[in-house]
PDB file of N, CA and C in Angstrom:
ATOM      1  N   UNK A   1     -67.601  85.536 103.081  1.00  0.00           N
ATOM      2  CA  UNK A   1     -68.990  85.797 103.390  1.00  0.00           C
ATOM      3  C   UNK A   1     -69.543  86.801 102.386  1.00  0.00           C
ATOM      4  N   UNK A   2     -70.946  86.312 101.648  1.00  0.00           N
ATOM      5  CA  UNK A   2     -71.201  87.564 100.913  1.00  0.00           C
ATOM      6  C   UNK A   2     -71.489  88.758 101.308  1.00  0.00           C
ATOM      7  N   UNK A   3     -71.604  89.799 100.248  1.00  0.00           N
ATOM      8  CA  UNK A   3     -71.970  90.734 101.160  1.00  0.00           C
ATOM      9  C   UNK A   3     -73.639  91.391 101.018  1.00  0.00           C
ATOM     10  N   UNK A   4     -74.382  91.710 101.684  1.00  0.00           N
ATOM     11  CA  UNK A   4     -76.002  91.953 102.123  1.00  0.00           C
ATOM     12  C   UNK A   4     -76.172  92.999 101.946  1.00  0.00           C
ATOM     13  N   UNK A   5     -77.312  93.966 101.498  1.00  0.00           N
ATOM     14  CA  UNK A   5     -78.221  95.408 101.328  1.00  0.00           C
ATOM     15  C   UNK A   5     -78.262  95.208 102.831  1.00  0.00           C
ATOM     16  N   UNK A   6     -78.115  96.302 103.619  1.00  0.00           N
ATOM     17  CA  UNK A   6     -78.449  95.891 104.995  1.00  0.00           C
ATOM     18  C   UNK A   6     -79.958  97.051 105.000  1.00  0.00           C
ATOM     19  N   UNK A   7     -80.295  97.095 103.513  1.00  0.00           N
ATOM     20  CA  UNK A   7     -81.791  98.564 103.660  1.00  0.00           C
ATOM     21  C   UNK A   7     -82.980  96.992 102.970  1.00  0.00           C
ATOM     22  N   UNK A   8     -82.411  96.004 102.358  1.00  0.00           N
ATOM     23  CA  UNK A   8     -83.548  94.990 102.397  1.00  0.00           C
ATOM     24  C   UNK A   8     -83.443  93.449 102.370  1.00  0.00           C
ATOM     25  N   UNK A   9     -83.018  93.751 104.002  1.00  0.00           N
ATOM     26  CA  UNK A   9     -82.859  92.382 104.311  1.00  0.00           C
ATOM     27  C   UNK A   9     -83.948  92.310 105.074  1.00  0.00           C
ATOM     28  N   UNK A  10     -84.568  91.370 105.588  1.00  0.00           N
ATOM     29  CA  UNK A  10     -85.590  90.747 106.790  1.00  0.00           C
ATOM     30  C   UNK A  10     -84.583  90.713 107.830  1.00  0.00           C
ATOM     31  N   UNK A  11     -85.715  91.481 108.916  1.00  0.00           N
ATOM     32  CA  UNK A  11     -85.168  92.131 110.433  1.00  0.00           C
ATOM     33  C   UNK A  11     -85.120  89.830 110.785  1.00  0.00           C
ATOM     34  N   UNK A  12     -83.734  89.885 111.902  1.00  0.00           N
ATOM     35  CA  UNK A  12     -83.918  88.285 112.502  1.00  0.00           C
ATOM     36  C   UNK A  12     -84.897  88.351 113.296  1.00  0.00           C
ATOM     37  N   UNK A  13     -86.048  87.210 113.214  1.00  0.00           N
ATOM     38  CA  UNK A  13     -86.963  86.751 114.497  1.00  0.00           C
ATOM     39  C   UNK A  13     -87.080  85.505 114.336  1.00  0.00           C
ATOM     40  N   UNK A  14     -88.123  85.011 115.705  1.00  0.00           N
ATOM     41  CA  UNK A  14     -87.592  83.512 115.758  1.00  0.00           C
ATOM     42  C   UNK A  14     -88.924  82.952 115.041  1.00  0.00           C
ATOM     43  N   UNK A  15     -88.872  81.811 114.862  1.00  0.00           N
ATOM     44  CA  UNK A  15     -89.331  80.703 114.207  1.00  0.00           C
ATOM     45  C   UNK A  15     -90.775  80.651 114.888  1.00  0.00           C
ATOM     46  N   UNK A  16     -91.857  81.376 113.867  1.00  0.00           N
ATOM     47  CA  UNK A  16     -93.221  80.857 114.203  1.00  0.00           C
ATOM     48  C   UNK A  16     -93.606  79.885 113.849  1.00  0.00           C
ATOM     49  N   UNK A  17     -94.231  79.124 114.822  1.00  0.00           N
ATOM     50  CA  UNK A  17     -95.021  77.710 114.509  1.00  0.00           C
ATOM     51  C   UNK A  17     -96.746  77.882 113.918  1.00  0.00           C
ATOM     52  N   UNK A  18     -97.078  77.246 112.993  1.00  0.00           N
ATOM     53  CA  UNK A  18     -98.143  77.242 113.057  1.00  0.00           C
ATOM     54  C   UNK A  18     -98.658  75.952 113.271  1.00  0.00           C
ATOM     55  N   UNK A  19    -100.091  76.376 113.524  1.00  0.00           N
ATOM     56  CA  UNK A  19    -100.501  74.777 113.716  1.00  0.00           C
ATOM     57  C   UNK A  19    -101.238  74.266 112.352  1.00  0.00           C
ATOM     58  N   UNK A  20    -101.701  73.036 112.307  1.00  0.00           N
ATOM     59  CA  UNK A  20    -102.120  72.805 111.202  1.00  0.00           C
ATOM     60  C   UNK A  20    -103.555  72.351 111.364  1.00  0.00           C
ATOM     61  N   UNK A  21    -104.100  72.191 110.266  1.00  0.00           N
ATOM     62  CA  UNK A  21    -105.633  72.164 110.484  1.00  0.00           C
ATOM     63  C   UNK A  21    -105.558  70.368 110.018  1.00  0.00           C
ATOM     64  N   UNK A  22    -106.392  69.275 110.407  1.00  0.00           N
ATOM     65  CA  UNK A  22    -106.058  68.230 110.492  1.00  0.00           C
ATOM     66  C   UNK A  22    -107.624  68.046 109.772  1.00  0.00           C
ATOM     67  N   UNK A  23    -107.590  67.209 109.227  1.00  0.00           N
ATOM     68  CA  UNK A  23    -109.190  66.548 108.477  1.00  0.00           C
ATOM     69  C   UNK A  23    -110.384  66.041 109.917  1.00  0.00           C
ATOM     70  N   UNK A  24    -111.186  66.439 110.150  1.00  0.00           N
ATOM     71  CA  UNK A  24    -112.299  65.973 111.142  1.00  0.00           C
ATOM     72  C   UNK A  24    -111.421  66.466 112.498  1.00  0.00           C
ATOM     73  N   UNK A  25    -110.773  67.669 112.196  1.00  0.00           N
ATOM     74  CA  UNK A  25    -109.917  67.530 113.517  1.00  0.00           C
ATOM     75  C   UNK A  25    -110.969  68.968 114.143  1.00  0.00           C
ATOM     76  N   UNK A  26    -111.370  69.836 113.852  1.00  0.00           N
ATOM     77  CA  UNK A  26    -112.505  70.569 113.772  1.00  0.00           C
ATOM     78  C   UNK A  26    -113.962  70.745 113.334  1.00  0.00           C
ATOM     79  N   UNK A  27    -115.375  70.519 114.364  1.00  0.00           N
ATOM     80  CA  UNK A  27    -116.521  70.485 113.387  1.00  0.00           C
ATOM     81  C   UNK A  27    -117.880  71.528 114.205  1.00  0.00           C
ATOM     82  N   UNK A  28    -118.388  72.339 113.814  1.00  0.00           N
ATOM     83  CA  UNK A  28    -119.249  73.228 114.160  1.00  0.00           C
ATOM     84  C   UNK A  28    -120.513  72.051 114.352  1.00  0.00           C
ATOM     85  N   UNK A  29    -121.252  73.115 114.536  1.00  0.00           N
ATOM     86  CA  UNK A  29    -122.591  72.343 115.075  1.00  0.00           C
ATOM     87  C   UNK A  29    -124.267  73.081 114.692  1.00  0.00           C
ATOM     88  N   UNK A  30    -125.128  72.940 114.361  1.00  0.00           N
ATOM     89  CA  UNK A  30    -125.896  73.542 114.656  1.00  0.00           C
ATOM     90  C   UNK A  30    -127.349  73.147 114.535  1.00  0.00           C
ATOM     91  N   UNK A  31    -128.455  73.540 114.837  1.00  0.00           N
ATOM     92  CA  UNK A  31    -129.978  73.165 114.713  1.00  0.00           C
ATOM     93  C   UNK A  31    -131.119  74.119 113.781  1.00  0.00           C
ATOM     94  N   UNK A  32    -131.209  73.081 112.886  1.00  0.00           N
ATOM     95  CA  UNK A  32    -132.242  74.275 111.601  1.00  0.00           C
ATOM     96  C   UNK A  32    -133.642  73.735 112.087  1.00  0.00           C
ATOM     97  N   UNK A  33    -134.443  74.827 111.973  1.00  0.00           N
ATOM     98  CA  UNK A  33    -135.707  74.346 112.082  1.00  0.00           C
ATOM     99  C   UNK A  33    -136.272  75.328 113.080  1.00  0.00           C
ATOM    100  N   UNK A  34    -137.931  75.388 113.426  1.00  0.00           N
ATOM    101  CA  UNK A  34    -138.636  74.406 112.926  1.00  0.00           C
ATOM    102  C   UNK A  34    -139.587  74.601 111.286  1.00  0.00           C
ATOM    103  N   UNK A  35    -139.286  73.133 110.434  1.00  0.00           N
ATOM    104  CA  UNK A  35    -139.654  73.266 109.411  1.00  0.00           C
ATOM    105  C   UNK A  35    -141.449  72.264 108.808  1.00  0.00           C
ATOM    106  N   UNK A  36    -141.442  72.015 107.904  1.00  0.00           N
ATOM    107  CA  UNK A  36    -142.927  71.610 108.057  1.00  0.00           C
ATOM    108  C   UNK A  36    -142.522  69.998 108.249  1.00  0.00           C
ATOM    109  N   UNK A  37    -143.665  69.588 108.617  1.00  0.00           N
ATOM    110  CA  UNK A  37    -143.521  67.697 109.549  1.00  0.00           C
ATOM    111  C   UNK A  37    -143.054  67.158 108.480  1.00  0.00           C
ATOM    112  N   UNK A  38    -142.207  66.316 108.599  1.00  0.00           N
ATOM    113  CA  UNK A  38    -141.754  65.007 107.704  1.00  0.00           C
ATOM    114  C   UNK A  38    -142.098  63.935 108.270  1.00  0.00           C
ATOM    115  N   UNK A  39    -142.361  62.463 107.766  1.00  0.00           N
ATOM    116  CA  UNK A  39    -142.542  61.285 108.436  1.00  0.00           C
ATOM    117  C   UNK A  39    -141.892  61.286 109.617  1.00  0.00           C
ATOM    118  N   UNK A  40    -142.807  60.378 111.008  1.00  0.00           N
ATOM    119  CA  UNK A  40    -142.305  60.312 111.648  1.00  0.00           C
ATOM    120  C   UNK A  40    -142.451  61.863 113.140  1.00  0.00           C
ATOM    121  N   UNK A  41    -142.943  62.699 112.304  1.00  0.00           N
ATOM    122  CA  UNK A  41    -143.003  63.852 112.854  1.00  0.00           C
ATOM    123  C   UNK A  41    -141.586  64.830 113.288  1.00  0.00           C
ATOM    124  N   UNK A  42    -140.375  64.508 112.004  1.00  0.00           N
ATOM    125  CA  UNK A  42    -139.164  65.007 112.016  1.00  0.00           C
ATOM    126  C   UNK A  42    -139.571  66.908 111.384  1.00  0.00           C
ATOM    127  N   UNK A  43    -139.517  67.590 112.202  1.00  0.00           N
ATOM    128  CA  UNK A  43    -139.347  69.087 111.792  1.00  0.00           C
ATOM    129  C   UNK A  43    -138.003  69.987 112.373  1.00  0.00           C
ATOM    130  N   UNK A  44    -136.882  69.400 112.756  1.00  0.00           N
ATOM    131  CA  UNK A  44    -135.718  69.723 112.736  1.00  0.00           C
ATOM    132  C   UNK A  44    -134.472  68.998 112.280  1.00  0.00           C
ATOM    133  N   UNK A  45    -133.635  69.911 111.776  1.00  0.00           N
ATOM    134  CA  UNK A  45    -132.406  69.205 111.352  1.00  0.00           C
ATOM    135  C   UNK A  45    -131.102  69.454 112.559  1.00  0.00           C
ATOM    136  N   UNK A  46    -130.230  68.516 112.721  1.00  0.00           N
ATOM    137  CA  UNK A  46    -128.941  68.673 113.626  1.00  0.00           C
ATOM    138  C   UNK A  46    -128.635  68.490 112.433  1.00  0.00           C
ATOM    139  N   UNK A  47    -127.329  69.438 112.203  1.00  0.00           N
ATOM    140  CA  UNK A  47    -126.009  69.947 110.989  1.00  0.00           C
ATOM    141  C   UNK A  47    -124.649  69.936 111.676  1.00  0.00           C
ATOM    142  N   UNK A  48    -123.830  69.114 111.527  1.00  0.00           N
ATOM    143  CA  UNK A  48    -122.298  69.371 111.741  1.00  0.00           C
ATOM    144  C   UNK A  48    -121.806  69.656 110.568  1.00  0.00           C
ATOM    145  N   UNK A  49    -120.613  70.405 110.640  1.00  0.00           N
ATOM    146  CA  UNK A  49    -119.380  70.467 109.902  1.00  0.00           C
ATOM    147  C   UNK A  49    -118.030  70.627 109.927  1.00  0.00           C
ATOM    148  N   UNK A  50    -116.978  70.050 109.226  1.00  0.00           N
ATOM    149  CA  UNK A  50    -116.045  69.915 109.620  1.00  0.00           C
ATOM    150  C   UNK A  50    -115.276  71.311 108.655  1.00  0.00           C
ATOM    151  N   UNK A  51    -114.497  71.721 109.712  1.00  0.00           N
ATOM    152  CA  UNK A  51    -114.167  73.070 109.031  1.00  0.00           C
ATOM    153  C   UNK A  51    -112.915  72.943 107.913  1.00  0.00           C
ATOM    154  N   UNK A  52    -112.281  71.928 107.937  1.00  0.00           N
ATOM    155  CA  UNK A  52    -111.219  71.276 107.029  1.00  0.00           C
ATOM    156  C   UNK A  52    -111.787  71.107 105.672  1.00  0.00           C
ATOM    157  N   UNK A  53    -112.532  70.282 105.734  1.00  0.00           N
ATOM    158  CA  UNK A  53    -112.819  69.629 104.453  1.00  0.00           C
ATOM    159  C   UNK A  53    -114.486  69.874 103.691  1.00  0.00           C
ATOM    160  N   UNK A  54    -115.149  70.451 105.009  1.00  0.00           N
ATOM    161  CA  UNK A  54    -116.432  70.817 104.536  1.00  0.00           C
ATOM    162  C   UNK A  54    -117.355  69.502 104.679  1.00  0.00           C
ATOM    163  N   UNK A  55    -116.491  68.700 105.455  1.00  0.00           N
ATOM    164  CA  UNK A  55    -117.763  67.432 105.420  1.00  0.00           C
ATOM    165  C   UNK A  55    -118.852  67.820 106.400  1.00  0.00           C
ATOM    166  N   UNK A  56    -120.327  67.468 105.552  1.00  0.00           N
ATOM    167  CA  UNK A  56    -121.745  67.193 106.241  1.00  0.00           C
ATOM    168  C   UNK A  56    -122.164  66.165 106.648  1.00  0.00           C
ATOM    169  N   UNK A  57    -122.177  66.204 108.066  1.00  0.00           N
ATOM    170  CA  UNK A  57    -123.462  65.812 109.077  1.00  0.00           C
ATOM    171  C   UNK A  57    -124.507  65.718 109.218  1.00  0.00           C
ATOM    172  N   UNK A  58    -125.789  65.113 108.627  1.00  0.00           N
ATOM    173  CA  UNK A  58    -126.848  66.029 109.523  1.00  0.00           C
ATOM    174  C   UNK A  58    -128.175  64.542 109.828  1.00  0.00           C
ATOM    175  N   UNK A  59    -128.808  65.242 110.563  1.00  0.00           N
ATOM    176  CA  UNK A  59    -129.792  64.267 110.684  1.00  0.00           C
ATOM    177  C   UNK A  59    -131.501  64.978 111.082  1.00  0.00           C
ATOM    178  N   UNK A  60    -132.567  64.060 110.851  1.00  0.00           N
ATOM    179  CA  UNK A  60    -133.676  64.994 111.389  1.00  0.00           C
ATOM    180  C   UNK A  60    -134.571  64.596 112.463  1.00  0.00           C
ATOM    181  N   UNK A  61    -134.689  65.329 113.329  1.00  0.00           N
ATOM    182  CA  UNK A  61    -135.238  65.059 114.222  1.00  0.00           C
ATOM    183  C   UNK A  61    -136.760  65.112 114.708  1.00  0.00           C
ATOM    184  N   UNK A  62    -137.245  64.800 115.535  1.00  0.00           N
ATOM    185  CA  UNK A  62    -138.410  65.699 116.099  1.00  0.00           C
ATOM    186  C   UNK A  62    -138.750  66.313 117.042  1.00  0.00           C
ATOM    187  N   UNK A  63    -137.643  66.233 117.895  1.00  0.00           N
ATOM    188  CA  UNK A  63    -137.498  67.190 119.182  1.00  0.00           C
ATOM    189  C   UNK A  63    -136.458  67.506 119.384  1.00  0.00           C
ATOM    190  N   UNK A  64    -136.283  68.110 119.882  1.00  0.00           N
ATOM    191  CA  UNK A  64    -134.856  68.865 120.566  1.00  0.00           C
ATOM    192  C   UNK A  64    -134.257  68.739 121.852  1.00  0.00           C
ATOM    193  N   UNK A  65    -133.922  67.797 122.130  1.00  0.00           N
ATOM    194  CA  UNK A  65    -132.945  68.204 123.580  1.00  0.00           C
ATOM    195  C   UNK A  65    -132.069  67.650 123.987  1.00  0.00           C
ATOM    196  N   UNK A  66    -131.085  67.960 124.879  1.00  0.00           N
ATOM    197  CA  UNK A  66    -129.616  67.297 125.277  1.00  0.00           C
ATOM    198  C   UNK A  66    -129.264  66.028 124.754  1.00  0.00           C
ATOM    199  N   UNK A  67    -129.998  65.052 125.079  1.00  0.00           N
ATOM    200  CA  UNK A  67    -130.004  63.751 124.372  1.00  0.00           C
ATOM    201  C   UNK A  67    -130.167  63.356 123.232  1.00  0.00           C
ATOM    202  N   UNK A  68    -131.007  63.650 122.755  1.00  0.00           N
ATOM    203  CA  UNK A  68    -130.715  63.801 121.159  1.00  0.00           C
ATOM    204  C   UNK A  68    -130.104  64.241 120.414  1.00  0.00           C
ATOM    205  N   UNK A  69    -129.047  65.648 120.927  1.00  0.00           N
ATOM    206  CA  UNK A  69    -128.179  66.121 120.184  1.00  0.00           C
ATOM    207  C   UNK A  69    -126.603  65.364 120.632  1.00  0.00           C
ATOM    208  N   UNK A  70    -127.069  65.124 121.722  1.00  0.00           N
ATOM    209  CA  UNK A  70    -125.176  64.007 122.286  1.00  0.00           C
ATOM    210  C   UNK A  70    -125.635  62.371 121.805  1.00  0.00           C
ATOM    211  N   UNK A  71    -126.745  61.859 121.451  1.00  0.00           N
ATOM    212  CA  UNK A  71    -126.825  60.977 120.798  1.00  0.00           C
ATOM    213  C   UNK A  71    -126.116  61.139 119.135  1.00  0.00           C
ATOM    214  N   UNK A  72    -126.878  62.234 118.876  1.00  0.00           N
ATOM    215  CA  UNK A  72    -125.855  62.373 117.378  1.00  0.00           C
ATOM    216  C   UNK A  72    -124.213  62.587 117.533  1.00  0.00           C
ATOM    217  N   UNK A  73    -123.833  63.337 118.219  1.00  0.00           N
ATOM    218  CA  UNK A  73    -122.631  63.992 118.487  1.00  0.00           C
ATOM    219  C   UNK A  73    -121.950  62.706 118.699  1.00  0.00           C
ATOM    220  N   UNK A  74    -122.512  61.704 119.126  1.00  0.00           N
ATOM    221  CA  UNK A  74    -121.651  60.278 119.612  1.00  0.00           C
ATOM    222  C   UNK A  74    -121.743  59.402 118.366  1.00  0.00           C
ATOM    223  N   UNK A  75    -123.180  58.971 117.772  1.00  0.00           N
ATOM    224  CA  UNK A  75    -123.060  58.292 116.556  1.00  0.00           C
ATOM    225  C   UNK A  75    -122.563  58.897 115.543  1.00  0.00           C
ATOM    226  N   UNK A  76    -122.715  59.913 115.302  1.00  0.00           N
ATOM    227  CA  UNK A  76    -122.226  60.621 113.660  1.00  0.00           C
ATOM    228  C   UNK A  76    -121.016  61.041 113.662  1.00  0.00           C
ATOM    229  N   UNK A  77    -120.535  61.676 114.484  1.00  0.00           N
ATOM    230  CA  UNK A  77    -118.851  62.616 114.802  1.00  0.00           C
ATOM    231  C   UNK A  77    -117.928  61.556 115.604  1.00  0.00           C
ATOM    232  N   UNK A  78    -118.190  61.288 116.612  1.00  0.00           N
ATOM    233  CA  UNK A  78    -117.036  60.625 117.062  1.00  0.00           C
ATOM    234  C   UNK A  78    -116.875  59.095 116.688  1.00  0.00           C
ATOM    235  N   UNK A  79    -118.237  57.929 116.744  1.00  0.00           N
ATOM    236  CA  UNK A  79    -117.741  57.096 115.952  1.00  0.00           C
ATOM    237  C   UNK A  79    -117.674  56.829 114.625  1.00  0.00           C
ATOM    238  N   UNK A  80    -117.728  57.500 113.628  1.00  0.00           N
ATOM    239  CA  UNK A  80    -117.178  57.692 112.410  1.00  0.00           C
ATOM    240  C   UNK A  80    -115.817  58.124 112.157  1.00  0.00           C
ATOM    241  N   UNK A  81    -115.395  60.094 113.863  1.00  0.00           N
ATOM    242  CA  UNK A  81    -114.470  60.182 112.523  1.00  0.00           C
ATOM    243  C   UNK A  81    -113.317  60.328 114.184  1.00  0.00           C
ATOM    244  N   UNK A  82    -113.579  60.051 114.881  1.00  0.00           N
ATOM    245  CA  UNK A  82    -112.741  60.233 116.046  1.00  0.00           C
ATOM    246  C   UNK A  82    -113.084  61.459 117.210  1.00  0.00           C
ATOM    247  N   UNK A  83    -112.678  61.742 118.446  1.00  0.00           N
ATOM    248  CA  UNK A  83    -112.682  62.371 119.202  1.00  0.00           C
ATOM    249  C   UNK A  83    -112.240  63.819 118.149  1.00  0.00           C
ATOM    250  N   UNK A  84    -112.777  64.699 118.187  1.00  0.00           N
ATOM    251  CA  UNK A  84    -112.254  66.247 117.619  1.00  0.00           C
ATOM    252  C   UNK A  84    -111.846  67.000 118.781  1.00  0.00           C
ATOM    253  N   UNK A  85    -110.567  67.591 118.010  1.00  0.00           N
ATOM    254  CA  UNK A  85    -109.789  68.568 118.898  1.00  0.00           C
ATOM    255  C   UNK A  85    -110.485  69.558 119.642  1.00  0.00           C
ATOM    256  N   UNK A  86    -111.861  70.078 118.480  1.00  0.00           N
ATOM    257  CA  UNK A  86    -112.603  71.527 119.154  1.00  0.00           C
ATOM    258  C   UNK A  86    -113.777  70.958 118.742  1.00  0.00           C
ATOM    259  N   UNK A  87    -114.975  71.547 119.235  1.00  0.00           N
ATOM    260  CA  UNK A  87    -115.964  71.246 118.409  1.00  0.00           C
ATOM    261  C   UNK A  87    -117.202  72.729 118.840  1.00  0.00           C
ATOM    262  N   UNK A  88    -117.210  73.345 118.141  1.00  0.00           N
ATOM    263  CA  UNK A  88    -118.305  74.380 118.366  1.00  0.00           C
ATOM    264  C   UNK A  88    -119.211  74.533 118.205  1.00  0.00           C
ATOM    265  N   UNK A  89    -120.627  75.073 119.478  1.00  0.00           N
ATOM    266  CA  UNK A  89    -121.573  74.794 119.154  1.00  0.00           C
ATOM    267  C   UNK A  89    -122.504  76.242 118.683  1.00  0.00           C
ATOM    268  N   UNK A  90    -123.249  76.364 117.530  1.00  0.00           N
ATOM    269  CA  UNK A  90    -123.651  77.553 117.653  1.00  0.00           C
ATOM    270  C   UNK A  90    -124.736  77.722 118.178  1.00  0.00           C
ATOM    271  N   UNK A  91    -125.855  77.995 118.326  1.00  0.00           N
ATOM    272  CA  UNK A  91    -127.446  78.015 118.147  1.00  0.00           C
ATOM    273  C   UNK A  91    -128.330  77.904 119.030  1.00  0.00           C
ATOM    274  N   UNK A  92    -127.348  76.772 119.968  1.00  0.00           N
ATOM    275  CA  UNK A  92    -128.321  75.884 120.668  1.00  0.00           C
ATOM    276  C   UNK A  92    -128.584  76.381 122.202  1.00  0.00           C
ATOM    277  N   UNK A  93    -129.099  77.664 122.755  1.00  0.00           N
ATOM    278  CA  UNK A  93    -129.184  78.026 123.645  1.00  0.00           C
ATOM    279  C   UNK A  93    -130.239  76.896 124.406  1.00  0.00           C
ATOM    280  N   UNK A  94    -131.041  76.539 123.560  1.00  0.00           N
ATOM    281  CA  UNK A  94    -132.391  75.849 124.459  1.00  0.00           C
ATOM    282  C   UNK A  94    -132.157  74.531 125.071  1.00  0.00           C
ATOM    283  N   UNK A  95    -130.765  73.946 124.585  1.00  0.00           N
ATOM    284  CA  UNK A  95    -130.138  72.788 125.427  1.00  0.00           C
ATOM    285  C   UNK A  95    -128.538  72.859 126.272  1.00  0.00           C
ATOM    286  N   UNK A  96    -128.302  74.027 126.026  1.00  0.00           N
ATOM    287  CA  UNK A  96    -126.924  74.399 126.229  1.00  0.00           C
ATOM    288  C   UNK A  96    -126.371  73.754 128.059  1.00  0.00           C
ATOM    289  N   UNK A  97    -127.552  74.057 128.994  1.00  0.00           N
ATOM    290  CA  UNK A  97    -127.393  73.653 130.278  1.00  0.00           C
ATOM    291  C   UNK A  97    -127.036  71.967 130.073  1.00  0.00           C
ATOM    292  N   UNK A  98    -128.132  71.622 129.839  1.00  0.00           N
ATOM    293  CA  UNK A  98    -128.114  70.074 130.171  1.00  0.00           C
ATOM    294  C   UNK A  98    -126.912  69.759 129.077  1.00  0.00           C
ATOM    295  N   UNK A  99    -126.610  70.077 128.099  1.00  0.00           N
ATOM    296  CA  UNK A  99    -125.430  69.188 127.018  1.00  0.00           C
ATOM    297  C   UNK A  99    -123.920  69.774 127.836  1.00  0.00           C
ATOM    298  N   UNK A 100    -124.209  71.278 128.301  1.00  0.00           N
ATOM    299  CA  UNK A 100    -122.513  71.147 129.228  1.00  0.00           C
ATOM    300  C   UNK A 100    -122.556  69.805 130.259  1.00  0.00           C
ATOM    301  N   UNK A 101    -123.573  69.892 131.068  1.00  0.00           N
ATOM    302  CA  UNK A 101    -123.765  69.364 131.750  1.00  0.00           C
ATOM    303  C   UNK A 101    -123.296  67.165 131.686  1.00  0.00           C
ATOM    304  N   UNK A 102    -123.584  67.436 130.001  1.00  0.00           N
ATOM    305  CA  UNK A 102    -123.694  65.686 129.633  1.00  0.00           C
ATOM    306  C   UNK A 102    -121.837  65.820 129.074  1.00  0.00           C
ATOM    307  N   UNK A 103    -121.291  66.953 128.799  1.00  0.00           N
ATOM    308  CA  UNK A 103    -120.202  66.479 128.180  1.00  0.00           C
ATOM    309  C   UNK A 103    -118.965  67.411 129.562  1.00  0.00           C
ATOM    310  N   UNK A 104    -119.312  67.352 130.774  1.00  0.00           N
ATOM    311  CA  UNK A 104    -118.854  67.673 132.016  1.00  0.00           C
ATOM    312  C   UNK A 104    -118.025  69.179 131.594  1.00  0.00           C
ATOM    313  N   UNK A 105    -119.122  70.171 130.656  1.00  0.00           N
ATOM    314  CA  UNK A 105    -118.382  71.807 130.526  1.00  0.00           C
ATOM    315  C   UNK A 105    -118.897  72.330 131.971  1.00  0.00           C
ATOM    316  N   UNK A 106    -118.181  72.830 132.808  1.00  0.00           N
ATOM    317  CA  UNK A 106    -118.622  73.561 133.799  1.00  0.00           C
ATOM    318  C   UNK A 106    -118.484  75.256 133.636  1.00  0.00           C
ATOM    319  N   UNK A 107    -119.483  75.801 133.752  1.00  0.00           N
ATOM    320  CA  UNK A 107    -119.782  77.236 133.687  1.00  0.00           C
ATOM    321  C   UNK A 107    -119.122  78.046 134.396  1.00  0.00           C
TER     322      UNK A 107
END
């Protein structure tokens, strides 16, 4: 057996796991606006991102509320890139009731 510095060896501990960050496996969320009318009468943007890879989301809207933002959340994020592990929302106090409410978060 060789023999070891016992002044610089690494103390034994056990085996940390980490987890790994997966592509579209994480994507933030958020609502810019309000900005000046675009066709259509679109003066907000919905923005996702995926914290992996930096992919953009976004779309523009003209109103704001529960349904329109879980309409995107369903066409743009999940059938494109799959169900996500987390998904965080920042911003959106002014729909926050009704969207727990549509994706069954209970308070």
């Amino acid at each position: 057996m060789p023999r070891t510095c016992r002044h610089h060896t690494l103390p034994r501990s056990t085996f940390a796991t980490h987890t790994e960050s997966l592509l579209f496996d994480q994507w933030g969320m958020d609502i810019v606006g309000k900005l000046s009318r675009a066709p259509e009468q679109r003066e907000y943007f919905i923005v996702a991102v995926d914290y992996f890879s930096k992919w953009v989301e976004a779309e523009a809207l003209s109103k704001i509320s529960a349904k329109e933002v879980m309409k995107f959340f369903w066409k743009d994020i999940v059938c494109r890139f799959g169900i996500p592990r987390a998904f965080l929302w920042w911003t959106m106090a002014h729909c926050s009731n009704e969207r727990n409410f549509a994706i069954g978060v209970k308070n």
